[in-house]
Protein backbone atom coordinates (compact mmCIF):
# COMPACT_ATOMS: atom_id res chain seq x y z
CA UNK A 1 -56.95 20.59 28.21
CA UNK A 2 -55.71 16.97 29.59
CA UNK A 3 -55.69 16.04 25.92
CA UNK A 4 -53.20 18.85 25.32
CA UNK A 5 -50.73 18.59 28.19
CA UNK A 6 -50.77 14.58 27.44
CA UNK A 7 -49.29 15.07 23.41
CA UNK A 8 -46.55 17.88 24.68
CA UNK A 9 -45.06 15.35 27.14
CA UNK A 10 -45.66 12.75 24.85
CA UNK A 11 -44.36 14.79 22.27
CA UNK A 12 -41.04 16.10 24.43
CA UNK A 13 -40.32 12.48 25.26
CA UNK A 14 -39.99 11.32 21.82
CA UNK A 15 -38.09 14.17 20.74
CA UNK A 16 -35.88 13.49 23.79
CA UNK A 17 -35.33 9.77 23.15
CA UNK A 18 -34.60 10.49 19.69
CA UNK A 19 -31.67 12.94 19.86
CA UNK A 20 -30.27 10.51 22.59
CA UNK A 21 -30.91 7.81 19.99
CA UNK A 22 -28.86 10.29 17.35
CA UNK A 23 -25.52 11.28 19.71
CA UNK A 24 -25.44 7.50 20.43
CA UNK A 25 -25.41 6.18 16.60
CA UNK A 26 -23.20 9.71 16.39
CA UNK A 27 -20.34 8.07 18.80
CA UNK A 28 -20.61 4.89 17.42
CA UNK A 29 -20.07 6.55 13.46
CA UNK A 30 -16.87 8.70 15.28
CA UNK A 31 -15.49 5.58 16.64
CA UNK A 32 -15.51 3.88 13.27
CA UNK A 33 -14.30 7.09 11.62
CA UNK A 34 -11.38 6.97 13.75
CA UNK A 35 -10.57 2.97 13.85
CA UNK A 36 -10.69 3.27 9.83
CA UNK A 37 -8.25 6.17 9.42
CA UNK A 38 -5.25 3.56 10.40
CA UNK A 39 -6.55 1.22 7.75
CA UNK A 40 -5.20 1.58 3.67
CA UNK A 41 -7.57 1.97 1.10
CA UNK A 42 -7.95 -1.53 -0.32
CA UNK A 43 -7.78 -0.53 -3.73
CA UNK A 44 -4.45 1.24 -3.30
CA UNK A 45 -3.43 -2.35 -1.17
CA UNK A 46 -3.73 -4.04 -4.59
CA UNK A 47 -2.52 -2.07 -6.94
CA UNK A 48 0.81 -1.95 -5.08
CA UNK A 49 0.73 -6.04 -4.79
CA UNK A 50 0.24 -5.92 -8.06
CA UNK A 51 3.48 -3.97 -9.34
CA UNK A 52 5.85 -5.80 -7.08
CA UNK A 53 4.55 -8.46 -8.65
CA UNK A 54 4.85 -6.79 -11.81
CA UNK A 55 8.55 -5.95 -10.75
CA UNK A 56 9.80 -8.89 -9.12
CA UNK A 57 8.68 -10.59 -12.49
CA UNK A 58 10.90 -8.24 -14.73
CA UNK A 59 13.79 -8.05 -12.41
CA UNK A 60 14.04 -11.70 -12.04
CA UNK A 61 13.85 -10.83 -8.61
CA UNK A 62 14.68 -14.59 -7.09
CA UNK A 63 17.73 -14.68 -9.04
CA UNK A 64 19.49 -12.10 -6.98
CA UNK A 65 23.01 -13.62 -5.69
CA UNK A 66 23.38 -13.40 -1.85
CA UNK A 67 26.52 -12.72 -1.54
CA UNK A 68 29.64 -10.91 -3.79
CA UNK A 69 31.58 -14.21 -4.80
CA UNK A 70 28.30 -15.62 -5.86
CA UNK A 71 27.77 -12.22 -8.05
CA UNK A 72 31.56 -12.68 -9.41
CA UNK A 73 30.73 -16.01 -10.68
CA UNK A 74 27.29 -15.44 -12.24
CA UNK A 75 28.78 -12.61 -14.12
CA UNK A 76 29.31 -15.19 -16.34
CA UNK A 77 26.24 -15.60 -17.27
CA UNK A 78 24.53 -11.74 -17.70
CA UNK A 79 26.07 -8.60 -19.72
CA UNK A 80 27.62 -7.33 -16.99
CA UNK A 81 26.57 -3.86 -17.46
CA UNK A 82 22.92 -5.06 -17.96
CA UNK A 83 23.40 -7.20 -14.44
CA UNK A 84 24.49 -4.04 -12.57
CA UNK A 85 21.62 -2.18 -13.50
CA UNK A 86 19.10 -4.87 -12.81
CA UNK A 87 20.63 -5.57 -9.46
CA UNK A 88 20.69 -1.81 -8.78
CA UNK A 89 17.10 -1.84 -9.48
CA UNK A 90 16.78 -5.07 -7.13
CA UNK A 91 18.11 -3.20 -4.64
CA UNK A 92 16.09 0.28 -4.73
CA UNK A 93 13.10 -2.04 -4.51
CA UNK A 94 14.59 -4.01 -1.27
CA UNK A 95 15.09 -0.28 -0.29
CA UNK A 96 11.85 0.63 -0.60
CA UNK A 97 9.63 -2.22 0.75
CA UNK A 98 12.09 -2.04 3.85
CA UNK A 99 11.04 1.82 4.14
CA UNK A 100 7.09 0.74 4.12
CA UNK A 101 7.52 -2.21 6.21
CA UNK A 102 9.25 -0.08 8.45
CA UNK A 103 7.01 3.14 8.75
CA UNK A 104 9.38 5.58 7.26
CA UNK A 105 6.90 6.27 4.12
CA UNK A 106 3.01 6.57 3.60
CA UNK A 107 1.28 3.56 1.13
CA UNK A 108 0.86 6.73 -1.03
CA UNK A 109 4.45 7.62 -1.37
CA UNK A 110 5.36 4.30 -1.64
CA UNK A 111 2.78 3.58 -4.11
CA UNK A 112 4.28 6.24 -6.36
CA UNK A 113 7.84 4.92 -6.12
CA UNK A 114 6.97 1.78 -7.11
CA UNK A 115 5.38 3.99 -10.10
CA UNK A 116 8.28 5.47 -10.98
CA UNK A 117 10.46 2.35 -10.69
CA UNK A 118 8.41 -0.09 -12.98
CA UNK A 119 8.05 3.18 -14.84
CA UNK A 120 12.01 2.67 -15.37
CA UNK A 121 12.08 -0.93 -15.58
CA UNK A 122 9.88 -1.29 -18.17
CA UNK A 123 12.28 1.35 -20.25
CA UNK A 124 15.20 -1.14 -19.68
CA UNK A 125 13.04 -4.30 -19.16
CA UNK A 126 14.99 -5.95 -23.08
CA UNK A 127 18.11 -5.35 -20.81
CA UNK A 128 16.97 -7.69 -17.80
CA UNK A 129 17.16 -10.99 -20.24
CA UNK A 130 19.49 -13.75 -19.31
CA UNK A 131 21.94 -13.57 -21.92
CA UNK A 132 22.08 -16.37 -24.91
């Protein structure tokens, strides 16, 4: 009868330490669960490097002028209408990465506009050529 009584505590202990052993690992799991949610997907991180890239290349992106009279006097050198509408484009991207650097839209969102932008900049990209 010792015998008996000995494996039921034995046996209550272990079960005892081992649901204490599960809510701990349970906590710990939660608290990584919740530090992650703040974190982007990596995947969806470089995909969106990758068409800013992608845009920056076809909109010639550095050769934006800073100011107007700078813009008056490189006129010169684009088809004026095909300058406007790469500069436009320019500028709906400064638009946009200032929205996502700013917290006003989700990596998601942001990750379709960029979509939808290189989706249109591709359509035009013959336009964005310096002119000969």
């Amino acid at each position: 009868m010792d015998v008996f009584f000995f494996f039921l505590v034995a046996g209550v202990t272990i079960i005892v330490l081992i649901l204490k052993f599960d809510k701990k690992q349970a906590v710990k799991v939660n608290a990584v669960l919740r530090e992650s949610r703040s974190i982007p997907p990596m995947f969806l991180l470089k995909s969106t490097e990758q068409k800013i890239a992608a845009l920056k290349v076809t909109l010639r992106f550095d050769d934006v002028p800073q100011n107007m009279a700078a813009a008056s006097t490189m006129a010169n050198l684009y088809n004026n209408k095909n300058e406007s509408l790469r500069l436009s484009k320019v500028q709906e991207l400064k638009l946009l990465s200032a929205k996502y650097n700013n917290g006003q839209i989700s990596i998601e969102a942001y990750n379709v506009k960029l979509d939808e932008l290189l989706d249109m900049v591709q359509q035009h990209g013959s336009e964005f050529v310096l002119a000969s």
